[in-house]
PDB file of N, CA and C in Angstrom:
ATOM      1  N   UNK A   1      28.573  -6.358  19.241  1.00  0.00           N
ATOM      2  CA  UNK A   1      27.892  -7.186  18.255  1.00  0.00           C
ATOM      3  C   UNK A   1      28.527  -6.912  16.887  1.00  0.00           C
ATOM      4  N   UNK A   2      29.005  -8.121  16.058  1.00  0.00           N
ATOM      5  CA  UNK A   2      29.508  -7.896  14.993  1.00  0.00           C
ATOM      6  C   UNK A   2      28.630  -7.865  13.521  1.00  0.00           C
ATOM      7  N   UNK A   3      28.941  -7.706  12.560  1.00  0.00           N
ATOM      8  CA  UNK A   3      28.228  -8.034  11.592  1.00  0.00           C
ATOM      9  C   UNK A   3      27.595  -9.583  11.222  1.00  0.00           C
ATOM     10  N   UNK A   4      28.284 -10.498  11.582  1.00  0.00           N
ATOM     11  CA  UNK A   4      27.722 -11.944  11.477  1.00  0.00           C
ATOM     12  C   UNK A   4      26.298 -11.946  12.183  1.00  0.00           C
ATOM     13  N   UNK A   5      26.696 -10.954  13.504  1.00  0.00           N
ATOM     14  CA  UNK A   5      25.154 -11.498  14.301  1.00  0.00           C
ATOM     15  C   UNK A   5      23.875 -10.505  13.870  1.00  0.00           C
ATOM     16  N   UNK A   6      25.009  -9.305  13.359  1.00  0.00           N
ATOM     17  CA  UNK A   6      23.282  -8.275  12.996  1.00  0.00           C
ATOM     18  C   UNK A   6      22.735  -8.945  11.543  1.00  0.00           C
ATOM     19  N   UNK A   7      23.889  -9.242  10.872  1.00  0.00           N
ATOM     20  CA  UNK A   7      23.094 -10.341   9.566  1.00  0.00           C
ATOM     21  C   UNK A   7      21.883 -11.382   9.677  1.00  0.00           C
ATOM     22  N   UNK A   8      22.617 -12.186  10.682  1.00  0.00           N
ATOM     23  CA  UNK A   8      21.339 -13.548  11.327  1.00  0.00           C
ATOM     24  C   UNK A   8      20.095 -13.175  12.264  1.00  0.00           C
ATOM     25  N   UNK A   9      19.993 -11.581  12.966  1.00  0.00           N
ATOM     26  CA  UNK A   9      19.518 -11.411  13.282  1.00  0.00           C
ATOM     27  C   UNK A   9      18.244 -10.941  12.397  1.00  0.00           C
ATOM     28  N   UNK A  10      18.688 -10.387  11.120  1.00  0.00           N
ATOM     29  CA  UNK A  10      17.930  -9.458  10.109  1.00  0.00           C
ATOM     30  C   UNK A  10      17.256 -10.809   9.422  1.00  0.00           C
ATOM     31  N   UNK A  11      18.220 -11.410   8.923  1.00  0.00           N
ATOM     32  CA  UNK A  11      17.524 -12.591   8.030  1.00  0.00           C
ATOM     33  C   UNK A  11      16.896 -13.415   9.107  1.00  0.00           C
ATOM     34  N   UNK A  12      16.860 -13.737  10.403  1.00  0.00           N
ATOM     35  CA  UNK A  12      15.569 -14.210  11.140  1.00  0.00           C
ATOM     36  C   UNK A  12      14.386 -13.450  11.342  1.00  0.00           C
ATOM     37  N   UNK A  13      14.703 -12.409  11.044  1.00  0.00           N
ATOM     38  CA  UNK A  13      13.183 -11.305  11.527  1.00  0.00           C
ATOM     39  C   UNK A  13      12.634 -11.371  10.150  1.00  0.00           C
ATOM     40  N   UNK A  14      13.173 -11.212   9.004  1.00  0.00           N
ATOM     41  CA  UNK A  14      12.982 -10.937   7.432  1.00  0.00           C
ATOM     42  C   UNK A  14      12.399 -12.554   7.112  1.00  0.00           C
ATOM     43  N   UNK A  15      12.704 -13.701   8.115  1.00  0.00           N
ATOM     44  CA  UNK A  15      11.753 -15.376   7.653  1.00  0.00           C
ATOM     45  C   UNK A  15      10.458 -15.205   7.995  1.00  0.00           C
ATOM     46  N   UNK A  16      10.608 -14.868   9.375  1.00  0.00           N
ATOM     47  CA  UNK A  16       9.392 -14.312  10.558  1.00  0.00           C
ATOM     48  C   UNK A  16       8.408 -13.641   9.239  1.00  0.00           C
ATOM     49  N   UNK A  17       9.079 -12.255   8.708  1.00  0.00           N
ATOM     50  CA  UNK A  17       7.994 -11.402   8.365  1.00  0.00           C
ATOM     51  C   UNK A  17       7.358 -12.281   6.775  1.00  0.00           C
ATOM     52  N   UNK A  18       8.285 -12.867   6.369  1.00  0.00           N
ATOM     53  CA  UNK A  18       7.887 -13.382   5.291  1.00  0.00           C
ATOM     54  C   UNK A  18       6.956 -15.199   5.400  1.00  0.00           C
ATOM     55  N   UNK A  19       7.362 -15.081   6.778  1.00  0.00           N
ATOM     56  CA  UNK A  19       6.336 -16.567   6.850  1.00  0.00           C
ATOM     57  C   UNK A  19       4.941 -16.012   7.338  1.00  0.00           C
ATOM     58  N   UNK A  20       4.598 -14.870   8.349  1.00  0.00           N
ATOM     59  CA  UNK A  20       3.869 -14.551   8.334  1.00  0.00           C
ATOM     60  C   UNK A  20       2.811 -13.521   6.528  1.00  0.00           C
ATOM     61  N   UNK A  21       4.195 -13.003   5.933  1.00  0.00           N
ATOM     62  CA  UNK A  21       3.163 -12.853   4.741  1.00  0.00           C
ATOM     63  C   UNK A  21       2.499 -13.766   4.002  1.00  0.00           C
ATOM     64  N   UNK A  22       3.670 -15.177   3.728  1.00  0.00           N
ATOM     65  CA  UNK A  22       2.682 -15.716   2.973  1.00  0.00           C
ATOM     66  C   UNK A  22       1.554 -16.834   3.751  1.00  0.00           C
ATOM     67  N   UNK A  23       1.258 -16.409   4.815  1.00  0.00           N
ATOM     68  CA  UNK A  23       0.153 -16.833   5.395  1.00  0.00           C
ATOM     69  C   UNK A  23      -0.968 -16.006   5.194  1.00  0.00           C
ATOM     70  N   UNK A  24      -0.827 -14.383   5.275  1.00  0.00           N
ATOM     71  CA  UNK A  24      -2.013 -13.461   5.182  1.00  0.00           C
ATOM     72  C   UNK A  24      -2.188 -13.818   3.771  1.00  0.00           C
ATOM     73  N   UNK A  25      -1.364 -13.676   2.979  1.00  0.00           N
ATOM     74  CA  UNK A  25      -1.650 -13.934   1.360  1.00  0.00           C
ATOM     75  C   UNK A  25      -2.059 -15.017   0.871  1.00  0.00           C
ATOM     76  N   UNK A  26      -1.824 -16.173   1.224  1.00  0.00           N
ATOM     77  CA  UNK A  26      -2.020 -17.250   0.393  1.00  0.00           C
ATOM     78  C   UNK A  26      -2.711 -18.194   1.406  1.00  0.00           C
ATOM     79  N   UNK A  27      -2.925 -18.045   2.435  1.00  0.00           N
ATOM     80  CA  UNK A  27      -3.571 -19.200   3.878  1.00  0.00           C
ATOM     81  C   UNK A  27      -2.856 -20.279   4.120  1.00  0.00           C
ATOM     82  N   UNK A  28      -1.640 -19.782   3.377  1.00  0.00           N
ATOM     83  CA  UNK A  28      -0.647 -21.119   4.116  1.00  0.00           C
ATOM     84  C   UNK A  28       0.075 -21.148   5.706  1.00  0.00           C
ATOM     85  N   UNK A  29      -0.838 -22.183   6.363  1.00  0.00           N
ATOM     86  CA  UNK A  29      -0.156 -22.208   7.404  1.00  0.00           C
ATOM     87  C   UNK A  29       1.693 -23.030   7.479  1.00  0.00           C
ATOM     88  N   UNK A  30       1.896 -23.478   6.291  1.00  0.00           N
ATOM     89  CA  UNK A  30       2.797 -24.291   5.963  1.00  0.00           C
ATOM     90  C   UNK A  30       4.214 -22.393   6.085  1.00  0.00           C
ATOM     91  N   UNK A  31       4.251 -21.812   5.688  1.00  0.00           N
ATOM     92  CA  UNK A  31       4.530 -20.988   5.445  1.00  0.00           C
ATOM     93  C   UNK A  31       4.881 -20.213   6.707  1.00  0.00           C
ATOM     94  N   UNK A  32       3.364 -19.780   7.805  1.00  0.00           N
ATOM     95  CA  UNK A  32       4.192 -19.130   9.160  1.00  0.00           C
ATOM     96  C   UNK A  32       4.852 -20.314   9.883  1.00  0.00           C
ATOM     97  N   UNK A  33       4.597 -21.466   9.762  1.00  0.00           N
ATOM     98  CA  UNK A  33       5.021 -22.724  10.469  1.00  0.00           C
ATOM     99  C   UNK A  33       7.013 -22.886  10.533  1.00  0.00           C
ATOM    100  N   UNK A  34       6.730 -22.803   9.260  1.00  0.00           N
ATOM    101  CA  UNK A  34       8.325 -22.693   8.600  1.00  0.00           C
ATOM    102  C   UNK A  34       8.949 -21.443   8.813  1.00  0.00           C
ATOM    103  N   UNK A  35       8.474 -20.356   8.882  1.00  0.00           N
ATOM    104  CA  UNK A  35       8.775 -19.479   8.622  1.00  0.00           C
ATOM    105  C   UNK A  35       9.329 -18.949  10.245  1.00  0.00           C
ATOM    106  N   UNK A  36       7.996 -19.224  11.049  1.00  0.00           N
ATOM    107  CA  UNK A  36       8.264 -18.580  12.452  1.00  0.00           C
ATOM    108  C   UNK A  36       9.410 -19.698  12.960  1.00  0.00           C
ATOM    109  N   UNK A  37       9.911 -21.033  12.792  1.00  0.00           N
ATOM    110  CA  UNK A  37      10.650 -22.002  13.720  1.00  0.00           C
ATOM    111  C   UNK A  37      12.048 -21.634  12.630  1.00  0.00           C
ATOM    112  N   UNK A  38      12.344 -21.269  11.520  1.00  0.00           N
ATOM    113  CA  UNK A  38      13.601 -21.165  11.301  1.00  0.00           C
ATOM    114  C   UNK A  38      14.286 -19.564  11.327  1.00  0.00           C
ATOM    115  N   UNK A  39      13.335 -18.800  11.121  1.00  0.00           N
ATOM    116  CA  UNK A  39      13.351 -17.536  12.029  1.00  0.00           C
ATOM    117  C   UNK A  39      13.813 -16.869  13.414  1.00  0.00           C
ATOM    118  N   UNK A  40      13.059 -17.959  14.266  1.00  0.00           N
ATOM    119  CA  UNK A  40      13.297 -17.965  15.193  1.00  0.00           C
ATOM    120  C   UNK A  40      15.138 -18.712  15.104  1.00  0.00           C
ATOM    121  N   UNK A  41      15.003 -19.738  15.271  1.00  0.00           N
ATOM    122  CA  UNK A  41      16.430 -20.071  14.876  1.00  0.00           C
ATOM    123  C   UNK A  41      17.464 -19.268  14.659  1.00  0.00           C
ATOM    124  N   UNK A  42      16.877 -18.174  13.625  1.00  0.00           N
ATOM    125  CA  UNK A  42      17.985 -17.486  13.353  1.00  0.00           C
ATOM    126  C   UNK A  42      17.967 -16.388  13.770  1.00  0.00           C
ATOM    127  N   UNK A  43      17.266 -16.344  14.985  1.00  0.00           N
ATOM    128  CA  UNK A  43      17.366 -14.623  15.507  1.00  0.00           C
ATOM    129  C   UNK A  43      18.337 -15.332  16.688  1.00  0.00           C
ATOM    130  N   UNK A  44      18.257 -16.507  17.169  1.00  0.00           N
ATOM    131  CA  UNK A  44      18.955 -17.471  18.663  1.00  0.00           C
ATOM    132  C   UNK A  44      20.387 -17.176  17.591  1.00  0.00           C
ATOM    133  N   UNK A  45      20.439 -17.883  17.173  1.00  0.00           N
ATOM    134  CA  UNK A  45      21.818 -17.923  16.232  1.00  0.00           C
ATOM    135  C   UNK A  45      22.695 -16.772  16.180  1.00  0.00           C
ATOM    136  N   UNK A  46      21.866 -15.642  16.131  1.00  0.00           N
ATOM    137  CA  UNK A  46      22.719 -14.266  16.051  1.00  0.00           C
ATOM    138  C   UNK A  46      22.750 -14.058  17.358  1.00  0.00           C
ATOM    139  N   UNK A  47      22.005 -14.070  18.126  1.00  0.00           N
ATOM    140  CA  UNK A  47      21.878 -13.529  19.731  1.00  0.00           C
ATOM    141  C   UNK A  47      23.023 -14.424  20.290  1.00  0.00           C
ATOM    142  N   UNK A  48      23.143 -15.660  19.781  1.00  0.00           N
ATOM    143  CA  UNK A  48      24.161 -16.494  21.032  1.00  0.00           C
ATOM    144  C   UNK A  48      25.644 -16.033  20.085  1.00  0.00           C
ATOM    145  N   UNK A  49      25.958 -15.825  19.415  1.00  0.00           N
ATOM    146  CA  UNK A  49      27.300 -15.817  18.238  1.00  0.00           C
ATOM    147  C   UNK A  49      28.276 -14.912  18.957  1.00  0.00           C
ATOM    148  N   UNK A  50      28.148 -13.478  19.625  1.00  0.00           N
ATOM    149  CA  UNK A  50      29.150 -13.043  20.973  1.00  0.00           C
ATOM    150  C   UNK A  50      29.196 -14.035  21.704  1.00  0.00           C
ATOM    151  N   UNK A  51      28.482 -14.473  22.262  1.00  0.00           N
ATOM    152  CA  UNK A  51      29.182 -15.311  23.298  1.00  0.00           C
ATOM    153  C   UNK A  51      29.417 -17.019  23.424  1.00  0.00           C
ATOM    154  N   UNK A  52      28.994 -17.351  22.058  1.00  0.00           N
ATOM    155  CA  UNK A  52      29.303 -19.113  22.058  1.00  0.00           C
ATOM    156  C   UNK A  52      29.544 -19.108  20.402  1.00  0.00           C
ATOM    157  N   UNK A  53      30.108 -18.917  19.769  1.00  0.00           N
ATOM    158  CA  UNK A  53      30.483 -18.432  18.515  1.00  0.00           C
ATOM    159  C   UNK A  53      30.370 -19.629  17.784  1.00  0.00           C
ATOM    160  N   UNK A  54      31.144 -20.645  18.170  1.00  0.00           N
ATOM    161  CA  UNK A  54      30.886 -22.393  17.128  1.00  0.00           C
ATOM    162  C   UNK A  54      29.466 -22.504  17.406  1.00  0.00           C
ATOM    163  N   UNK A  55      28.625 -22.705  18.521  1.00  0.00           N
ATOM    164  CA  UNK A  55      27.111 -22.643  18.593  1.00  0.00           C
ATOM    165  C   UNK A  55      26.105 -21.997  17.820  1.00  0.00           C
ATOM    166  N   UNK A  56      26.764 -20.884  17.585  1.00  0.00           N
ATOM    167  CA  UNK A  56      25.654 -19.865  16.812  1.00  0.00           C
ATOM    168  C   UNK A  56      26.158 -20.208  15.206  1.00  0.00           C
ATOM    169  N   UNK A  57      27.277 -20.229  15.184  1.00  0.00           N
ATOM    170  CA  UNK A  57      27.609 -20.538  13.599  1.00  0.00           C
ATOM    171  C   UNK A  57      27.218 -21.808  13.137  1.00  0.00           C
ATOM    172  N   UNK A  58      27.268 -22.657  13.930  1.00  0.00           N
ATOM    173  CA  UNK A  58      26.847 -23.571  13.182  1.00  0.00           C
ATOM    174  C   UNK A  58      25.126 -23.960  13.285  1.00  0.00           C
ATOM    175  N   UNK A  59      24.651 -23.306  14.256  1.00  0.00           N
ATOM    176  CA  UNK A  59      22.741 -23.044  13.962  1.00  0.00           C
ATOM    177  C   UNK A  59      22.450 -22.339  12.597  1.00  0.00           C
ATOM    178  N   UNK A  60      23.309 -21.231  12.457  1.00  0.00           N
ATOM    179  CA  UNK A  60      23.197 -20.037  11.162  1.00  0.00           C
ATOM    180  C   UNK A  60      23.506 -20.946  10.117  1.00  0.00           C
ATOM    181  N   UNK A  61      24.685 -21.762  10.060  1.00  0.00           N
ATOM    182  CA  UNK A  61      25.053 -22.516   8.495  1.00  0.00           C
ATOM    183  C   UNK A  61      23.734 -23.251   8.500  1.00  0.00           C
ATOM    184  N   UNK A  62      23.805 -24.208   9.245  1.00  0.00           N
ATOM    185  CA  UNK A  62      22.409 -25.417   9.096  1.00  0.00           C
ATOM    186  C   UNK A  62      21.361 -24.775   8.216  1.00  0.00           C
ATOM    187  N   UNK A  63      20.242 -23.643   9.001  1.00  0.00           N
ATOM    188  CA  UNK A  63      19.592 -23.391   9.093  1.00  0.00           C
ATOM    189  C   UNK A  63      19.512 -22.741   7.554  1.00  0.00           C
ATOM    190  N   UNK A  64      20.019 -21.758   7.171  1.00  0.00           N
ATOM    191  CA  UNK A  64      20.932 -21.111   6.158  1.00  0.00           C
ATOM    192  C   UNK A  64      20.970 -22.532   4.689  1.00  0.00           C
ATOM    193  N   UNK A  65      21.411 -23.994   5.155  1.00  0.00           N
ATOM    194  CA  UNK A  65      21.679 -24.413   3.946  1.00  0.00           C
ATOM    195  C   UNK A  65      20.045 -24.990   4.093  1.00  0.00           C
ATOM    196  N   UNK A  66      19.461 -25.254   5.338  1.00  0.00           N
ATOM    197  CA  UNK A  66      18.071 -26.317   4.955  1.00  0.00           C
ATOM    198  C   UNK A  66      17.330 -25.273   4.076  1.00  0.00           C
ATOM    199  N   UNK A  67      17.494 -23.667   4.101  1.00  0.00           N
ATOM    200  CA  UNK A  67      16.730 -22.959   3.386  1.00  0.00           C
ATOM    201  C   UNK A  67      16.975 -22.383   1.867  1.00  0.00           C
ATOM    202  N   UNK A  68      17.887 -23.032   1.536  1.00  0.00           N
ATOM    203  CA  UNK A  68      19.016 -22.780   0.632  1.00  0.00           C
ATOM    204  C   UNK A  68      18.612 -24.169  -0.100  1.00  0.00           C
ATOM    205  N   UNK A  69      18.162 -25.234   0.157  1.00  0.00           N
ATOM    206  CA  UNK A  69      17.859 -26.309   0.081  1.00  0.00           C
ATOM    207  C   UNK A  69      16.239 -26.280  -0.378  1.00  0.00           C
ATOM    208  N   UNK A  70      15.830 -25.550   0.148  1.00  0.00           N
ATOM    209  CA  UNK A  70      14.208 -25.190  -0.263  1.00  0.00           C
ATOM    210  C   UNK A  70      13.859 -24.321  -1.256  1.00  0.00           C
ATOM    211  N   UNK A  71      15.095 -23.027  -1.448  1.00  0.00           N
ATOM    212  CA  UNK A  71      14.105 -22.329  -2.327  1.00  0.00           C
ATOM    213  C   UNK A  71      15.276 -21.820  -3.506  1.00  0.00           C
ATOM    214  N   UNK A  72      16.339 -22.601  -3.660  1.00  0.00           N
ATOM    215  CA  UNK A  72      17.512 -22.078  -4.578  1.00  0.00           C
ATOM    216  C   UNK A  72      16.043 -23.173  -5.850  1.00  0.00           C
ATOM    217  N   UNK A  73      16.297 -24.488  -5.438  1.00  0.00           N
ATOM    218  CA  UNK A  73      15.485 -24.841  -6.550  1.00  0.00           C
ATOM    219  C   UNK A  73      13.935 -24.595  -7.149  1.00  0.00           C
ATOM    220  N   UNK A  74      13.372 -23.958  -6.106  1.00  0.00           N
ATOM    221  CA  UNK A  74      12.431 -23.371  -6.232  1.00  0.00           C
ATOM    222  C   UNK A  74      12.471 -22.321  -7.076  1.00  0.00           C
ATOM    223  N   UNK A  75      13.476 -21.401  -6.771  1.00  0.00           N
ATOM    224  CA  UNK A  75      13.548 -20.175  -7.912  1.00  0.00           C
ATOM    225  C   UNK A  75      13.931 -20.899  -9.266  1.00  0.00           C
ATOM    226  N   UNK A  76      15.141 -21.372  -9.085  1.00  0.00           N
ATOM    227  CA  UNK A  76      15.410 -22.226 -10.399  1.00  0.00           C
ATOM    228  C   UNK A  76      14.002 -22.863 -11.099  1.00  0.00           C
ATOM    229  N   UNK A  77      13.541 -23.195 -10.656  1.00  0.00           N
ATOM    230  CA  UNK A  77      11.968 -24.281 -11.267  1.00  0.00           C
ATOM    231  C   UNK A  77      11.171 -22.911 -12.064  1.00  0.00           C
ATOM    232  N   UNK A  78      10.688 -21.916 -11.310  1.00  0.00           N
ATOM    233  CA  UNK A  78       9.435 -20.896 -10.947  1.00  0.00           C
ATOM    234  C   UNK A  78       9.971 -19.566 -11.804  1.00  0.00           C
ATOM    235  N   UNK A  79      11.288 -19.430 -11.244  1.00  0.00           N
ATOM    236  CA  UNK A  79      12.117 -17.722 -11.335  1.00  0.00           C
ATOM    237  C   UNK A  79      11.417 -16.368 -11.104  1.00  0.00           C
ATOM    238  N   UNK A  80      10.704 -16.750  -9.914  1.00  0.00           N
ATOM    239  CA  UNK A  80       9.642 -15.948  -9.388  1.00  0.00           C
ATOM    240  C   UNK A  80      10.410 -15.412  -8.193  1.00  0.00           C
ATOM    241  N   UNK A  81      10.957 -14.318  -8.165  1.00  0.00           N
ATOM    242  CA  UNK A  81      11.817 -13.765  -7.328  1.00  0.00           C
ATOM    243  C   UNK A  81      11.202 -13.332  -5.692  1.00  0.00           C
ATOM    244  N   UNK A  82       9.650 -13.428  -5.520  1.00  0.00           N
ATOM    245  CA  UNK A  82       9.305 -13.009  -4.218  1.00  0.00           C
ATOM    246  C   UNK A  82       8.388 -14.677  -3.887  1.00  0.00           C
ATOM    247  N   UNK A  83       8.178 -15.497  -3.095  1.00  0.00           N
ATOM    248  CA  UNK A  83       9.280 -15.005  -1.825  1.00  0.00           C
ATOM    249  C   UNK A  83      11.124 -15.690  -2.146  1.00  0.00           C
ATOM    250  N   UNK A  84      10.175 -17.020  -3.262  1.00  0.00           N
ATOM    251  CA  UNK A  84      11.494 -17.946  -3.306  1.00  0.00           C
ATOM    252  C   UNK A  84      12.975 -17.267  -3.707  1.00  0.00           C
ATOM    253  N   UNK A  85      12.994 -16.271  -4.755  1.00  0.00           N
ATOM    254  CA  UNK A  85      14.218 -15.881  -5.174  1.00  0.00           C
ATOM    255  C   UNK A  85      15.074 -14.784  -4.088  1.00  0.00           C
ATOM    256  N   UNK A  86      14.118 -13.763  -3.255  1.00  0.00           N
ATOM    257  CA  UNK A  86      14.686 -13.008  -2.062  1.00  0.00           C
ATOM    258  C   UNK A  86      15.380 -14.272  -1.217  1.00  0.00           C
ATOM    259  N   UNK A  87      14.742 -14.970  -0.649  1.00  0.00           N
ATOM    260  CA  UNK A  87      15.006 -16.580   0.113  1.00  0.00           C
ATOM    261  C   UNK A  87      15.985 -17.231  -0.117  1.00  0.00           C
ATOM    262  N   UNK A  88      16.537 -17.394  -1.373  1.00  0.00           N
ATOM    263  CA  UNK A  88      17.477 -17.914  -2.052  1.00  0.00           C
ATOM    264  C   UNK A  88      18.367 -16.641  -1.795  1.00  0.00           C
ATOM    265  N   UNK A  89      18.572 -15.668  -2.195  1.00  0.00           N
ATOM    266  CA  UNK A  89      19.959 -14.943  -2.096  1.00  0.00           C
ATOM    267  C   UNK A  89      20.572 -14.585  -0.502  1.00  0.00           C
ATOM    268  N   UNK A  90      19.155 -14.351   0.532  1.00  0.00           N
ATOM    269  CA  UNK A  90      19.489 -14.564   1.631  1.00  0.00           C
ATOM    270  C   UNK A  90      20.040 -15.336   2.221  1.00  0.00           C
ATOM    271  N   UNK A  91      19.959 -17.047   2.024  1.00  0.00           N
ATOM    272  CA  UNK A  91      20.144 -17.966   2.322  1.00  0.00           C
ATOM    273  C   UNK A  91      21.461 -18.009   2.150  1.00  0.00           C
ATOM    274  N   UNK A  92      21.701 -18.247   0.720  1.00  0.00           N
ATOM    275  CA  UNK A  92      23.196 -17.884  -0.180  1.00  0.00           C
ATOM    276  C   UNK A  92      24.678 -17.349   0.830  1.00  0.00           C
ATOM    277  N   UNK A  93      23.608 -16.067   1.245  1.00  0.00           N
ATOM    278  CA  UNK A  93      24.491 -14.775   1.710  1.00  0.00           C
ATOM    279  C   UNK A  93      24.693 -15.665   3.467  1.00  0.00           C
ATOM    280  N   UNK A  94      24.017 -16.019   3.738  1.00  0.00           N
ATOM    281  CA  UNK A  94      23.917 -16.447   4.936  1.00  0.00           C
ATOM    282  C   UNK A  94      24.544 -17.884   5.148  1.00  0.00           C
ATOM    283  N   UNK A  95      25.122 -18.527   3.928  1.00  0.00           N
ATOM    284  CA  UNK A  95      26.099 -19.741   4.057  1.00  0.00           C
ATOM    285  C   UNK A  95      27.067 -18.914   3.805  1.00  0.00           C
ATOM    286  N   UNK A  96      27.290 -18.422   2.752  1.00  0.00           N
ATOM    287  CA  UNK A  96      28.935 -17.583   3.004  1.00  0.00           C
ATOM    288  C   UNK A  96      29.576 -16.897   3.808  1.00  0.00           C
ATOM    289  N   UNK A  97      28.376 -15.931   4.657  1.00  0.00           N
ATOM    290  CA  UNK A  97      28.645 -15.376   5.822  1.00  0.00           C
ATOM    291  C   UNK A  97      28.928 -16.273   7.173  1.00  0.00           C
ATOM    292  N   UNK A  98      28.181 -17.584   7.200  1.00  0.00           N
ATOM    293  CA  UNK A  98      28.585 -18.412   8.201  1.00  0.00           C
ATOM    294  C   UNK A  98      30.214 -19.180   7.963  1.00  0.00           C
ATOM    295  N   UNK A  99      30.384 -19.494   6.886  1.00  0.00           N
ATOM    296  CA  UNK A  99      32.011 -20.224   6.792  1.00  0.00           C
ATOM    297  C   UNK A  99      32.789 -19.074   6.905  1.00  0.00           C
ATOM    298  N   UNK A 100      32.163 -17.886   5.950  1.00  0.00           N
ATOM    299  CA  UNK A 100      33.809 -16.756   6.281  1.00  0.00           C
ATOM    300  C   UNK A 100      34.122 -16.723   8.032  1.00  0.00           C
ATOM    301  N   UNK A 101      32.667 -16.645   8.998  1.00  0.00           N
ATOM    302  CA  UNK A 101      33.039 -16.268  10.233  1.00  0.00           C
ATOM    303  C   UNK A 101      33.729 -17.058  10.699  1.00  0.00           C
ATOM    304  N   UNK A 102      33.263 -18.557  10.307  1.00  0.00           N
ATOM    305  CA  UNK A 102      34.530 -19.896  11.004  1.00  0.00           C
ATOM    306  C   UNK A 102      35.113 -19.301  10.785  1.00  0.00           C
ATOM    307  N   UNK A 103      35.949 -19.314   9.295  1.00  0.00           N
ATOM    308  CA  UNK A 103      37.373 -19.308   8.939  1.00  0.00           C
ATOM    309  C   UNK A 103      37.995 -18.687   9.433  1.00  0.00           C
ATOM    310  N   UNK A 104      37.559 -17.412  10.222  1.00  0.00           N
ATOM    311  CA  UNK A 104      37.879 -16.489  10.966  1.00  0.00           C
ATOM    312  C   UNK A 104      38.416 -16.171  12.558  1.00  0.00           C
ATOM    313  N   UNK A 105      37.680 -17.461  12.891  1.00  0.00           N
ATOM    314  CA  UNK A 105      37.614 -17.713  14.128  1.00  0.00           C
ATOM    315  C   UNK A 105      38.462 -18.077  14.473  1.00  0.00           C
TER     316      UNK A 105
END
């Protein structure tokens, strides 16, 4: 297992834990909803990336920009660094980490 997949694996468990927080915190079910289906996503994404590598990379970019897409402007708007601004640099880290691995490939 390389670093691409323990990355997507961390930042899917780290959506998970953070969709489930802001459900205990705030009663948003909007939050584990999102949180547990792109999570999930991105724990598949790292798990399949040894062995189907264009498959998993390109679940990780997607997934990576739809969330990158949600909360880069969110921080920008708010600049409230938990959850949106952690979310945003993860995301970030997790599109760059998906093209370096193409490029690599």
């Amino acid at each position: 297992m390389d670093g691409t997949s323990i990355y997507f694996l961390i930042f899917g468990a780290l959506t998970i834990v953070g969709g489930i927080i802001g459900y205990v915190k705030a009663g948003s079910l909007p939050s584990i909803i999102a949180g547990a289906i792109t999570g999930i996503l991105l724990l598949v994404a790292g798990w399949i990336l040894p062995t189907n590598r264009t498959v998993g990379l390109a679940m990780a970019l997607i997934v990576s920009l739809l969330l990158a897409a949600q909360f880069v402007p969110k921080v920008i708007r708010t600049g409230k660094m938990m959850p949106a601004g952690l979310m945003s640099i993860l995301s970030v880290i997790g599109i760059v980490v998906a093209i370096v691995a193409w490029l690599k490939k």
